[in-house]
N, C-alpha and C. Protein backbone atom coordinates (compact mmCIF):
# COMPACT_ATOMS: atom_id res chain seq x y z
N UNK A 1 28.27 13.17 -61.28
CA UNK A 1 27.93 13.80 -60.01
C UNK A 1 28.47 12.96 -58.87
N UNK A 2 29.17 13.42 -58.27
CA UNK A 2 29.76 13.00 -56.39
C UNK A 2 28.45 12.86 -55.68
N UNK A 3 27.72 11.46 -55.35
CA UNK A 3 26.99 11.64 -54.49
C UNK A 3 27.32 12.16 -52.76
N UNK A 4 28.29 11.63 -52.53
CA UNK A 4 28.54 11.65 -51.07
C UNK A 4 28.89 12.91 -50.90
N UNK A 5 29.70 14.09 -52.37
CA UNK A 5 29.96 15.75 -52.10
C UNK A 5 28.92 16.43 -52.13
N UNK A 6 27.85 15.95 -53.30
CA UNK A 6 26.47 15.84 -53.23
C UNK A 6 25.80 16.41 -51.71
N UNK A 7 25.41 15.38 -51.26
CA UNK A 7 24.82 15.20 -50.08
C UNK A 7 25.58 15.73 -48.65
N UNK A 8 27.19 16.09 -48.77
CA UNK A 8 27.50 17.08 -47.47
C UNK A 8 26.85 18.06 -47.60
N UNK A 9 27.27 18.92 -49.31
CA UNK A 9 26.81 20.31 -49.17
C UNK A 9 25.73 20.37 -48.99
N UNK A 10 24.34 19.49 -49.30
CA UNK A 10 23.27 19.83 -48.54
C UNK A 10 22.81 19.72 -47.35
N UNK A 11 23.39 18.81 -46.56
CA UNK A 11 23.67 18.92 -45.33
C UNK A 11 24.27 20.53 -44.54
N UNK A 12 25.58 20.82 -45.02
CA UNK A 12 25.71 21.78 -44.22
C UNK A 12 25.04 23.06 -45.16
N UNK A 13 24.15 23.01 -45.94
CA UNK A 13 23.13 24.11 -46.52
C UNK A 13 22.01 23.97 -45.28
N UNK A 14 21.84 22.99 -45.43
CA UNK A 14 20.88 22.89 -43.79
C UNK A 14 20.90 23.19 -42.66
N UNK A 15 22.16 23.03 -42.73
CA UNK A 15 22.98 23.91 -40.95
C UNK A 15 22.29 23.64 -39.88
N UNK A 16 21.69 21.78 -39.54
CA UNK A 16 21.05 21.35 -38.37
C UNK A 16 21.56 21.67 -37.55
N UNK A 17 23.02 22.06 -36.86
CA UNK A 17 23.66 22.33 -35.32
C UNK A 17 23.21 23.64 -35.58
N UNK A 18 23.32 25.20 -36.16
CA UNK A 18 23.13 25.94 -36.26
C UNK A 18 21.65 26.17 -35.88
N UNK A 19 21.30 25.45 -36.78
CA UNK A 19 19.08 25.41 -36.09
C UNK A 19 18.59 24.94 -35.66
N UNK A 20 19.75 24.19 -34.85
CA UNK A 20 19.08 23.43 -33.42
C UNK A 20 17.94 24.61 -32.54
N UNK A 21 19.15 25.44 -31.89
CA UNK A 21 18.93 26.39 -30.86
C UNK A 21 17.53 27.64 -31.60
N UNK A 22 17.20 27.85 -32.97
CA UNK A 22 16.23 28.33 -33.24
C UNK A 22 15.13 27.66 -33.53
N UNK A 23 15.09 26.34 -33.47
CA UNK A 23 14.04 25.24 -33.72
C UNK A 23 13.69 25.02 -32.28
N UNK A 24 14.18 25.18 -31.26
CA UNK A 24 13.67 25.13 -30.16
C UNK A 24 13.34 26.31 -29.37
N UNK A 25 13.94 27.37 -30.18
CA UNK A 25 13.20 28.58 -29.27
C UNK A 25 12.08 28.70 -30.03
N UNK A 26 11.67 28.44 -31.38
CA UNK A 26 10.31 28.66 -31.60
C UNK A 26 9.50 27.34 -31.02
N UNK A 27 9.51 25.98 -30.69
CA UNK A 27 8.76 25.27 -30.74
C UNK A 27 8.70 25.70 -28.97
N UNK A 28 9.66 26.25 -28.30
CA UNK A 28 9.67 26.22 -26.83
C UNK A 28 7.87 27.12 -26.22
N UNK A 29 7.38 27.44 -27.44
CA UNK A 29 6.08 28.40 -27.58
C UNK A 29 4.85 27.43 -27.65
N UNK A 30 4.88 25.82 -27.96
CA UNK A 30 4.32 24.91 -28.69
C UNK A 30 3.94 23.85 -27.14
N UNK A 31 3.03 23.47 -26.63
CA UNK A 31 3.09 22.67 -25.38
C UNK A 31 3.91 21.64 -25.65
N UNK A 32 4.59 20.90 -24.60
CA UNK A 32 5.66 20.05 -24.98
C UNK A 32 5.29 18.71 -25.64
N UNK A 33 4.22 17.89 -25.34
CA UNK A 33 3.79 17.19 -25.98
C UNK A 33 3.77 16.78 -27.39
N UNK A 34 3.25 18.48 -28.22
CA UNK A 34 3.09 18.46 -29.17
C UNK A 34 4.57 18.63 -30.07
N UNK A 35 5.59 18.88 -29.67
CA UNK A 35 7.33 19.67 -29.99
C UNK A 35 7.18 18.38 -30.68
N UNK A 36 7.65 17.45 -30.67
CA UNK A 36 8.06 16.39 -31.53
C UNK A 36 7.35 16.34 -33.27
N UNK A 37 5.86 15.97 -32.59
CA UNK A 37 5.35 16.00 -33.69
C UNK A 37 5.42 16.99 -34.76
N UNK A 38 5.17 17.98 -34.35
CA UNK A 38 5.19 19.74 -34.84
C UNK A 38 6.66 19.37 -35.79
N UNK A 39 7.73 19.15 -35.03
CA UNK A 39 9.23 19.34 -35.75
C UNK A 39 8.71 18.11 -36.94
N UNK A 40 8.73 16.89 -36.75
CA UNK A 40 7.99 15.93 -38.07
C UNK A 40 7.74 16.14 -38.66
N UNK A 41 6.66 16.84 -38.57
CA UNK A 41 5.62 17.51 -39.68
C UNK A 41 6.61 18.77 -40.85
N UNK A 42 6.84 19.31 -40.09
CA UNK A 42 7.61 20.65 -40.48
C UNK A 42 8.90 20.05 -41.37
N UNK A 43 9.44 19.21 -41.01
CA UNK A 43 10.72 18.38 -41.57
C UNK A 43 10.25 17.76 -43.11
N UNK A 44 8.81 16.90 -42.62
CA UNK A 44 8.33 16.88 -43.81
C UNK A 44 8.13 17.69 -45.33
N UNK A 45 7.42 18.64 -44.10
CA UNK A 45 6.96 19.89 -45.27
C UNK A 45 8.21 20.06 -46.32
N UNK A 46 9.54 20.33 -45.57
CA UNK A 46 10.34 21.31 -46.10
C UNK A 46 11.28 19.86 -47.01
N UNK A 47 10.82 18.95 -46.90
CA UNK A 47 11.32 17.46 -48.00
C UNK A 47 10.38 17.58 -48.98
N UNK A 48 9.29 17.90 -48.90
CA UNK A 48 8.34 17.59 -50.33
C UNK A 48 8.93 18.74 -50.83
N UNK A 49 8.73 20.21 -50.43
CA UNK A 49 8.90 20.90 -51.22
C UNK A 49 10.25 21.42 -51.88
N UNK A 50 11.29 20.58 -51.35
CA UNK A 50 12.77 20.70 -51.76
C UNK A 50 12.89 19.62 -53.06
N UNK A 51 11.90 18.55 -52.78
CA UNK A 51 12.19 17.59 -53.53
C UNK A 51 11.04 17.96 -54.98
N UNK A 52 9.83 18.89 -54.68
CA UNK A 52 9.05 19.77 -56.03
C UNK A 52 10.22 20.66 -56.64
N UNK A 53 11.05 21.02 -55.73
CA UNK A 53 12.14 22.14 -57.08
C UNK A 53 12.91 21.15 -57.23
N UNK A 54 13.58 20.13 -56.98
CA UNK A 54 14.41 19.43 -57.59
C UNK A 54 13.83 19.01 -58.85
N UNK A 55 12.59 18.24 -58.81
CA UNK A 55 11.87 17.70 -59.98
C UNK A 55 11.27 18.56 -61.23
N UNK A 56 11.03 19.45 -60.44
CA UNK A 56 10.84 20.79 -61.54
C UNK A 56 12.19 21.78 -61.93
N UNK A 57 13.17 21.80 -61.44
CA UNK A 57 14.16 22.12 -61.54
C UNK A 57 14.33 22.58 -62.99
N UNK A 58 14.55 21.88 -63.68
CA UNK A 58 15.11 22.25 -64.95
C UNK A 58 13.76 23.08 -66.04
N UNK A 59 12.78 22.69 -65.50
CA UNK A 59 11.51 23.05 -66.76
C UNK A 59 11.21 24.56 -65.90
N UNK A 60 11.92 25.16 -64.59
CA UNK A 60 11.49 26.19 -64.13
C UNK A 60 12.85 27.06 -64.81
N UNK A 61 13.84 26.39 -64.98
CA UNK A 61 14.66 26.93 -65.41
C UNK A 61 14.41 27.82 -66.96
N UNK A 62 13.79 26.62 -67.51
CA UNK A 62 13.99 27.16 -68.94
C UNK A 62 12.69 28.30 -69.08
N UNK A 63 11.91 27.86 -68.47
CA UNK A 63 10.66 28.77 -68.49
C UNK A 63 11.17 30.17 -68.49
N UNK A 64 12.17 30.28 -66.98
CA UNK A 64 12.80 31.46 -66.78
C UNK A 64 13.75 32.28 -67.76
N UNK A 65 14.24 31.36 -68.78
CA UNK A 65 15.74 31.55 -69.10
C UNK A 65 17.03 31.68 -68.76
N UNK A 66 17.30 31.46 -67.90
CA UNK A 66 18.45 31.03 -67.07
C UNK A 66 18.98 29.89 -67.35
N UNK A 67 20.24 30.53 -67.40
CA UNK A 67 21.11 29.63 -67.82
C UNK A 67 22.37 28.98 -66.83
N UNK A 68 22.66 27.22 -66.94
CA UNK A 68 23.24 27.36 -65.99
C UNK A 68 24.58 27.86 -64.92
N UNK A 69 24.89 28.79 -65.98
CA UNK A 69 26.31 29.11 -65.43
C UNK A 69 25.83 30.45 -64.71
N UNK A 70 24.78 31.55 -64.90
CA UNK A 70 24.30 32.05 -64.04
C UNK A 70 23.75 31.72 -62.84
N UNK A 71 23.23 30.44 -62.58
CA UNK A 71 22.82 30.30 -61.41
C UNK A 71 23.46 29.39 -60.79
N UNK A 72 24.76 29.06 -61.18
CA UNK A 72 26.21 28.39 -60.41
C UNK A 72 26.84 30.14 -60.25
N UNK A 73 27.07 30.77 -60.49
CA UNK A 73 26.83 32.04 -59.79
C UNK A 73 26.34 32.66 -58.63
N UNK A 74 25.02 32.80 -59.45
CA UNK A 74 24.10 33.39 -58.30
C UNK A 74 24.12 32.39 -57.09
N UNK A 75 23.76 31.07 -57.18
CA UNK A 75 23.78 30.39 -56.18
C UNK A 75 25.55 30.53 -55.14
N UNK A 76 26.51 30.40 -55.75
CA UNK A 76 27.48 30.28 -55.26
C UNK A 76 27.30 31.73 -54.33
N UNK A 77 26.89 33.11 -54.69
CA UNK A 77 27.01 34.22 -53.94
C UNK A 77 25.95 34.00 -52.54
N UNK A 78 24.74 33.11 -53.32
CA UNK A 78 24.30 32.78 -52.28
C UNK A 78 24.35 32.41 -51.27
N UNK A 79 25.17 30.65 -51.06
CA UNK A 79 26.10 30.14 -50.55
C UNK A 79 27.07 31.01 -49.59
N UNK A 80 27.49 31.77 -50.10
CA UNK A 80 28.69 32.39 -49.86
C UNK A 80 27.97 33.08 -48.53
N UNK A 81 26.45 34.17 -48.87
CA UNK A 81 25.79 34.58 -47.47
C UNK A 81 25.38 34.14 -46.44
N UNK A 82 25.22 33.08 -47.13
CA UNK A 82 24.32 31.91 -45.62
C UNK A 82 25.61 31.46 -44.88
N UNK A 83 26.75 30.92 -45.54
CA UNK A 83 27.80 30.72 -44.56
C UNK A 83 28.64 32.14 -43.74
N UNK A 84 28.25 33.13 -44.53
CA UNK A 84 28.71 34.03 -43.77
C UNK A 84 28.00 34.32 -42.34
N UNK A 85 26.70 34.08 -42.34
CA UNK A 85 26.23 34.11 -41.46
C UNK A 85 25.83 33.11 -40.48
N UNK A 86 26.41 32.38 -41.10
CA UNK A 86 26.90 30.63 -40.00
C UNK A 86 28.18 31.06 -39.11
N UNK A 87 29.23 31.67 -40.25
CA UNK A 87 30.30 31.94 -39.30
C UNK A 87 30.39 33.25 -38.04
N UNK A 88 29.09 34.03 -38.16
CA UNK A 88 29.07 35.62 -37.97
C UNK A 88 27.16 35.68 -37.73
N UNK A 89 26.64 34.43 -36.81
CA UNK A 89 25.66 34.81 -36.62
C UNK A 89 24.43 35.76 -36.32
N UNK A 90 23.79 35.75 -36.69
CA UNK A 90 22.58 36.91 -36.40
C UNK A 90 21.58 36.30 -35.90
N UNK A 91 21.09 37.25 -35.15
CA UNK A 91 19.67 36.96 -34.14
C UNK A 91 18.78 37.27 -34.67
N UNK A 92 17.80 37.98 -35.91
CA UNK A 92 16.77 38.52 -36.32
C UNK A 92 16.01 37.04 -36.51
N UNK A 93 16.05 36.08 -36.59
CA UNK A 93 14.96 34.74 -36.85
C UNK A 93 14.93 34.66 -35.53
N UNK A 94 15.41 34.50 -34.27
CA UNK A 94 15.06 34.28 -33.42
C UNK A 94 14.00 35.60 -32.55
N UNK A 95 14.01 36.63 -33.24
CA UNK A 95 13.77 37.82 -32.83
C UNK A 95 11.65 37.85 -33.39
N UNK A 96 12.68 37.46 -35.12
CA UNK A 96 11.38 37.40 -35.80
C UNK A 96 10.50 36.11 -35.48
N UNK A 97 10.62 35.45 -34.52
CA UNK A 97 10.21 34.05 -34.63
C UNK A 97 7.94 34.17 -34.12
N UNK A 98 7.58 33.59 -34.44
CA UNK A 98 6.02 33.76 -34.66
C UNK A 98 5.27 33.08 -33.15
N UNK A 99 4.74 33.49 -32.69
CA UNK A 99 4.18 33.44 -30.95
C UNK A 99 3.22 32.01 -30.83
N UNK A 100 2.54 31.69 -32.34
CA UNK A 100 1.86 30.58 -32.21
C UNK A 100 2.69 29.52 -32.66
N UNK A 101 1.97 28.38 -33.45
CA UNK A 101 2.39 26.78 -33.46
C UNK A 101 2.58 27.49 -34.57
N UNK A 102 4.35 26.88 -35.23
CA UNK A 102 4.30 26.85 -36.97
C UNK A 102 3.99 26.38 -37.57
N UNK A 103 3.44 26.54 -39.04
CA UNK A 103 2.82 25.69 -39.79
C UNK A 103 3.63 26.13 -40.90
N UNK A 104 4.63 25.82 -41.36
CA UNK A 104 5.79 25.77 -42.82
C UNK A 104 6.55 26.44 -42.74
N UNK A 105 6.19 27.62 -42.06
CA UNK A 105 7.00 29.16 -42.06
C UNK A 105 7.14 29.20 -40.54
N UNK A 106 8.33 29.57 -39.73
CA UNK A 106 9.49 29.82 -40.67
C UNK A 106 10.39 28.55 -40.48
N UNK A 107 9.85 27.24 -40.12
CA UNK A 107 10.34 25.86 -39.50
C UNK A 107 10.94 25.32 -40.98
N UNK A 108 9.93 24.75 -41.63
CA UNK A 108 9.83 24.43 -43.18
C UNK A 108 10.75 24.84 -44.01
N UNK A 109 10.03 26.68 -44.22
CA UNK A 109 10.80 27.72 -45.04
C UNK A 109 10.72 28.37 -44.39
N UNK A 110 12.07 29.25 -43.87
CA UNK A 110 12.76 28.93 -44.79
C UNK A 110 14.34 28.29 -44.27
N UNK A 111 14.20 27.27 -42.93
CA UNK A 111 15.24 26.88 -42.12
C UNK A 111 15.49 25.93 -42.87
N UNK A 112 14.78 24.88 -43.79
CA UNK A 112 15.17 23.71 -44.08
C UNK A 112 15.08 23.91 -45.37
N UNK A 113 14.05 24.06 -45.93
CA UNK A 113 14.18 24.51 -47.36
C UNK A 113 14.09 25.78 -47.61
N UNK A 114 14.82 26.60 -47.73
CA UNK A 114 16.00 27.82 -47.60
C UNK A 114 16.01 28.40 -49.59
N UNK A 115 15.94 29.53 -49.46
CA UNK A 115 16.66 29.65 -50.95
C UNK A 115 18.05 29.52 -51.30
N UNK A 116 18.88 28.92 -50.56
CA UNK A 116 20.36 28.16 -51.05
C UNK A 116 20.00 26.75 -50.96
N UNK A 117 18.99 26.55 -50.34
CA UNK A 117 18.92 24.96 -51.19
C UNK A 117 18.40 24.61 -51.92
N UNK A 118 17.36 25.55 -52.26
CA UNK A 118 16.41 25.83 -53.71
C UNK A 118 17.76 25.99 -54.75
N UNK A 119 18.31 26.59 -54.65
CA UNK A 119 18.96 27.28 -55.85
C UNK A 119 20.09 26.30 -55.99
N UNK A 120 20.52 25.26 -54.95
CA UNK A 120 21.47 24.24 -55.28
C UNK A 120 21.15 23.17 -55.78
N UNK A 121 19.75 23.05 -55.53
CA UNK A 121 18.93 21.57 -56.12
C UNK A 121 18.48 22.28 -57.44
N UNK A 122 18.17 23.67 -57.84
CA UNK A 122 18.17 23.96 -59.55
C UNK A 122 19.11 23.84 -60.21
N UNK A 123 20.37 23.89 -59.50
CA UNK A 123 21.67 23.93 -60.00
C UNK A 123 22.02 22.23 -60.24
N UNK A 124 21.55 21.58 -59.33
CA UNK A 124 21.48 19.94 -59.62
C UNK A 124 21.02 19.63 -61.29
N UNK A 125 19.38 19.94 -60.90
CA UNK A 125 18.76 19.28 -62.07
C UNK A 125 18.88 19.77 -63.43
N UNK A 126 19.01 21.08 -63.41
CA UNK A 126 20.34 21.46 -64.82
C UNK A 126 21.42 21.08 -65.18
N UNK A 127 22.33 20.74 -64.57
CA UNK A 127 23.59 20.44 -64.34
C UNK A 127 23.52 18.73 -65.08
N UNK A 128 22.80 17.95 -63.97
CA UNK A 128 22.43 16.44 -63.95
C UNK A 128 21.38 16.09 -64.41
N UNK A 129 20.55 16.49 -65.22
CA UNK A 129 19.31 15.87 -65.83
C UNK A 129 18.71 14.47 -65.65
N UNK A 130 20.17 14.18 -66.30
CA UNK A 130 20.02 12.41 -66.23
C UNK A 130 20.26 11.38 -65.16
N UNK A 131 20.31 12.34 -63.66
CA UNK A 131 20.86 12.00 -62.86
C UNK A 131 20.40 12.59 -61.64
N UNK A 132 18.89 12.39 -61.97
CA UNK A 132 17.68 12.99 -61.10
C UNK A 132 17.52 11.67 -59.88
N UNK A 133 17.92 10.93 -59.84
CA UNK A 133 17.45 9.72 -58.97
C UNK A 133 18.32 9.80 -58.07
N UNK A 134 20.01 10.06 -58.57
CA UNK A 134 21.25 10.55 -57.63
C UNK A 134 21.04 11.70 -57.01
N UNK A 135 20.34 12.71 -57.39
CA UNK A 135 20.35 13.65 -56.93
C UNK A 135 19.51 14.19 -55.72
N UNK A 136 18.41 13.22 -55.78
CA UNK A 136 16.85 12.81 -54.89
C UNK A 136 18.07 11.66 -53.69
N UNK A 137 18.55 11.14 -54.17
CA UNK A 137 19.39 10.11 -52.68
C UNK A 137 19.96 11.10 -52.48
N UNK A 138 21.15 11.94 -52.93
CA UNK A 138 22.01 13.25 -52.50
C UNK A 138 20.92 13.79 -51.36
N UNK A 139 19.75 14.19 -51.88
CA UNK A 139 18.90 14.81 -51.11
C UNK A 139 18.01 14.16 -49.73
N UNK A 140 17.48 12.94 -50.08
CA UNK A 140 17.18 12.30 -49.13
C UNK A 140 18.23 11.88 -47.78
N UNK A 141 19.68 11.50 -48.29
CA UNK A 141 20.77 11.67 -47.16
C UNK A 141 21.01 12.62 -46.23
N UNK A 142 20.80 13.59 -46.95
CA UNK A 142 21.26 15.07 -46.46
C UNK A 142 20.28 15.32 -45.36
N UNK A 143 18.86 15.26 -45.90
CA UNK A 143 18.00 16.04 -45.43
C UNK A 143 17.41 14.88 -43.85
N UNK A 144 17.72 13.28 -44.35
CA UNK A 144 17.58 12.67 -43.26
C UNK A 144 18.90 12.68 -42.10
N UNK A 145 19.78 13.00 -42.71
CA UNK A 145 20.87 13.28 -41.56
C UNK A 145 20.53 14.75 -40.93
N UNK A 146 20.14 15.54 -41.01
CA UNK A 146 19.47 17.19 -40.74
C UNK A 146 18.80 16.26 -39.60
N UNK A 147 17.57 15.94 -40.53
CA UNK A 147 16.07 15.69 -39.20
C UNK A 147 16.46 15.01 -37.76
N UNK A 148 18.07 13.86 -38.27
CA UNK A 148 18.14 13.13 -37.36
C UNK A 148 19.03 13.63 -36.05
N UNK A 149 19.89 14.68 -36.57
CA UNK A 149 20.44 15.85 -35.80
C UNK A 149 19.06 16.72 -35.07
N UNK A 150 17.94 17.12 -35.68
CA UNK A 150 17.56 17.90 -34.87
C UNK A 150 16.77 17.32 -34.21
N UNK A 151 16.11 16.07 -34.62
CA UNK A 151 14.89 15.06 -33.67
C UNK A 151 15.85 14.68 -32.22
N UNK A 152 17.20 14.52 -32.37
CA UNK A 152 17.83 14.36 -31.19
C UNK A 152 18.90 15.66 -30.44
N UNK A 153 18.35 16.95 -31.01
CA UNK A 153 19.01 17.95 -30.39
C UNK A 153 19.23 18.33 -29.21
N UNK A 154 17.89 17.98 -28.62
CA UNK A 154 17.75 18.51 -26.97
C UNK A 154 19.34 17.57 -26.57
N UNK A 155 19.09 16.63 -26.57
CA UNK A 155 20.73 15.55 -26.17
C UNK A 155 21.74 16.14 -26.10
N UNK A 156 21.85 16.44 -28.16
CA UNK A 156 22.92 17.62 -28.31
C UNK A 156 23.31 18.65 -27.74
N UNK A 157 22.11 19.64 -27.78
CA UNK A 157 22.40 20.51 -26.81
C UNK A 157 22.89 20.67 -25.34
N UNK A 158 22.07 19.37 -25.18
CA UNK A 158 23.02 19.18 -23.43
C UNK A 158 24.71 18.84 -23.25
N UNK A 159 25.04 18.50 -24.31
CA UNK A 159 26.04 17.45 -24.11
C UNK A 159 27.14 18.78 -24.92
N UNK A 160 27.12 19.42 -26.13
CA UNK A 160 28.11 20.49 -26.39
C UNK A 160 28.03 21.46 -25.57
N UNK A 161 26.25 22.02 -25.22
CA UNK A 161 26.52 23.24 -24.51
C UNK A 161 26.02 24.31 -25.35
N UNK A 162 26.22 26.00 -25.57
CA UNK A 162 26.08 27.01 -25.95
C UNK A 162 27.50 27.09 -26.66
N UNK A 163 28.43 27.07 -26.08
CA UNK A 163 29.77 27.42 -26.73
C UNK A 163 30.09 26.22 -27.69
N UNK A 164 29.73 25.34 -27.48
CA UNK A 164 30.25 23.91 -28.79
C UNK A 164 29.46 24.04 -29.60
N UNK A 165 27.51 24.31 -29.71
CA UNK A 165 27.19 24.52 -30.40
C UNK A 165 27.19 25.60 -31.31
N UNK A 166 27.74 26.42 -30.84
CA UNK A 166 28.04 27.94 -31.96
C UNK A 166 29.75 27.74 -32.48
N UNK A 167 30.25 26.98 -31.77
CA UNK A 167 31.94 26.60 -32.55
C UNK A 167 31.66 25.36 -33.73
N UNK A 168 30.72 24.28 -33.58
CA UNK A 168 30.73 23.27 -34.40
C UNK A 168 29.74 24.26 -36.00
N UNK A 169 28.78 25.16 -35.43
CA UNK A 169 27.94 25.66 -36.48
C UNK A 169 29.26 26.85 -37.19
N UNK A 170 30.33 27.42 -36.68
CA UNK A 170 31.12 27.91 -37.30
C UNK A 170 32.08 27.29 -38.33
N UNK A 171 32.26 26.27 -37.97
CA UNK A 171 33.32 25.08 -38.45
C UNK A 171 32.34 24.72 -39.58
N UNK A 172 30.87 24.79 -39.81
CA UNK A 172 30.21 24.05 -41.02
C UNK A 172 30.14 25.38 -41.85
N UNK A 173 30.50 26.59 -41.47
CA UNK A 173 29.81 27.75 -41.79
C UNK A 173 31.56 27.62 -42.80
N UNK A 174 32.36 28.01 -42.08
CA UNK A 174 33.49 27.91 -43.00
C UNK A 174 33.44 26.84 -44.17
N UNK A 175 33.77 25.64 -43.84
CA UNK A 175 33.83 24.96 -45.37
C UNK A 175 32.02 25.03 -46.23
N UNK A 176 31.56 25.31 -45.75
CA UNK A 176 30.45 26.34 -46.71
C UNK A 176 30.81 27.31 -47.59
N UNK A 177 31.70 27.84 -47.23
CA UNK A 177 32.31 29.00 -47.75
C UNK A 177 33.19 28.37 -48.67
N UNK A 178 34.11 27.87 -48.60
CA UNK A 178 34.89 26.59 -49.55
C UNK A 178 34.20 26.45 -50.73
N UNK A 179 33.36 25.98 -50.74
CA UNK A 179 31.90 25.16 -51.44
C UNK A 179 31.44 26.05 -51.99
N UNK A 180 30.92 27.80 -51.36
CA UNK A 180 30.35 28.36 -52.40
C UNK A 180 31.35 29.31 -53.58
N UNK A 181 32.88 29.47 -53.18
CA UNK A 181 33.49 29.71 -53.59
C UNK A 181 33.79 29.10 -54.85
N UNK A 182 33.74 27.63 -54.84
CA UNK A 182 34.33 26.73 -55.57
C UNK A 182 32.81 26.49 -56.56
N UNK A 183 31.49 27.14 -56.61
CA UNK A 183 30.79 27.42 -57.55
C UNK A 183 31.20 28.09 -57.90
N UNK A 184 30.87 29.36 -57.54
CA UNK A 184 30.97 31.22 -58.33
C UNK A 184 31.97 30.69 -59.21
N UNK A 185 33.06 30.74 -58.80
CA UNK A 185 34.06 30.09 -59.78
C UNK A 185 34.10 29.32 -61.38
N UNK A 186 33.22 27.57 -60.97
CA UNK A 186 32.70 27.31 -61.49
C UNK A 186 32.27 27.57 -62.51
N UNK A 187 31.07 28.71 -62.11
CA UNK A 187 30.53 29.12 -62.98
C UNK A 187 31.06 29.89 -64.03
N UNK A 188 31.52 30.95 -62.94
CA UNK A 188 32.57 31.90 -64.18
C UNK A 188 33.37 31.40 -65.29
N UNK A 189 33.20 30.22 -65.31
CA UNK A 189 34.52 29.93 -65.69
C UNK A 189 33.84 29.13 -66.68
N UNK A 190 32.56 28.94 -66.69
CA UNK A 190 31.75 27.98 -67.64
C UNK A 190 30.78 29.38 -68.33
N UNK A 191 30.64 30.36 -68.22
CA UNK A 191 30.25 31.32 -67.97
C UNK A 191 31.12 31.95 -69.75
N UNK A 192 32.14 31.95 -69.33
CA UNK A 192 33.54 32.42 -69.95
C UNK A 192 33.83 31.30 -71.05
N UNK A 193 33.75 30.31 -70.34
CA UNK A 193 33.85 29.36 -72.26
C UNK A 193 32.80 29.39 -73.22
N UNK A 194 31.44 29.41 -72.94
CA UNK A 194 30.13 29.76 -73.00
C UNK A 194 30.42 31.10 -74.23
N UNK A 195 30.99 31.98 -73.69
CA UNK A 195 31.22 33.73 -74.67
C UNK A 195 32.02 33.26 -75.34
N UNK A 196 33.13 32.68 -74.97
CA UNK A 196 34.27 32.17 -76.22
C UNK A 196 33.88 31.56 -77.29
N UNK A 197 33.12 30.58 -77.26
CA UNK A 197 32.66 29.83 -78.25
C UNK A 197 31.70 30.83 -79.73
């Protein structure tokens, strides 16, 4: 396992420049005081429970029957939507966003821990079994470079703007697309030796 390829793609699965601007229109509902903490908390949340499917990863797998070249698949199509909609944004989370203080939803889950990062960290611990400790740093990098992008967004935001921040979240949205391509693939293709045999 590539830790450092590891840990981009979960990074830009996270798409912190992208959820800058919806992490602050929901917390902009939250008295200001409390915005910091609230985002902490929430950052938290969505680390324990990324880091419960990593660890359970493989025993949810088998429970299910799934196998892993289906869900280097499925995940890759997955992949493939979320960057589509990095590159080709939509407004419905900001639309759908909830009038009080969040509590997991939709800060947590599903901005940070997302079902493409669920399904990339199952795809980990199947994949890497033995290589659950690499895969938890893969994750801990990722997810502390995220928090540390969005704990200092307001900055960000001042300093790109509206137009830099929707060109830099396009630019992560594309080689996302790279990445989920280069599963589906993957898979198929492990998928296909798998029947041969």
């Amino acid at each position: 396992m590539n830790l450092a390829a590891t840990a981009l793609t979960l990074f830009l699965v996270f798409d912190p420049f992208g959820n800058m601007v919806i992490f602050h229109t929901i917390l902009s509902r939250v008295p200001a005081e409390k915005r910091r903490r609230v985002m902490i908390r929430e950052l938290l949340f969505a680390l324990i429970i990324l880091l419960g499917f990593l660890l359970a990863g493989s025993h949810i797998l088998s429970i299910l029957g799934v196998r892993p070249a289906t869900l280097s698949i499925s995940g890759g199509i997955l992949l493939f939507l979320i960057a589509l909609g990095m590159v080709f944004p939509a407004k419905s989370m900001l639309n759908d966003a909830a009038t009080d203080e969040p509590f997991i939803v939709p800060l947590a889950v599903p901005l940070i821990a997302g079902p493409s990062a669920i399904a990339l960290l199952l795809l980990l611990a199947n994949k890497y079994p033995d290589q659950i400790q690499n895969s938890a740093l893969a994750l801990g990098i990722a997810w502390g470079s995220a928090a540390l992008i969005l704990l200092i967004s307001p900055v960000i935001l001042k300093l790109l703007g509206s137009k830099g921040t929707h060109a830099l979240e396009r630019l992560m949205g594309l080689l996302l697309i790279l990445i989920a391509v280069q599963m589906f693939l993957d898979g198929i293709a492990s998928y296909t030796a798998n029947r041969a045999l």
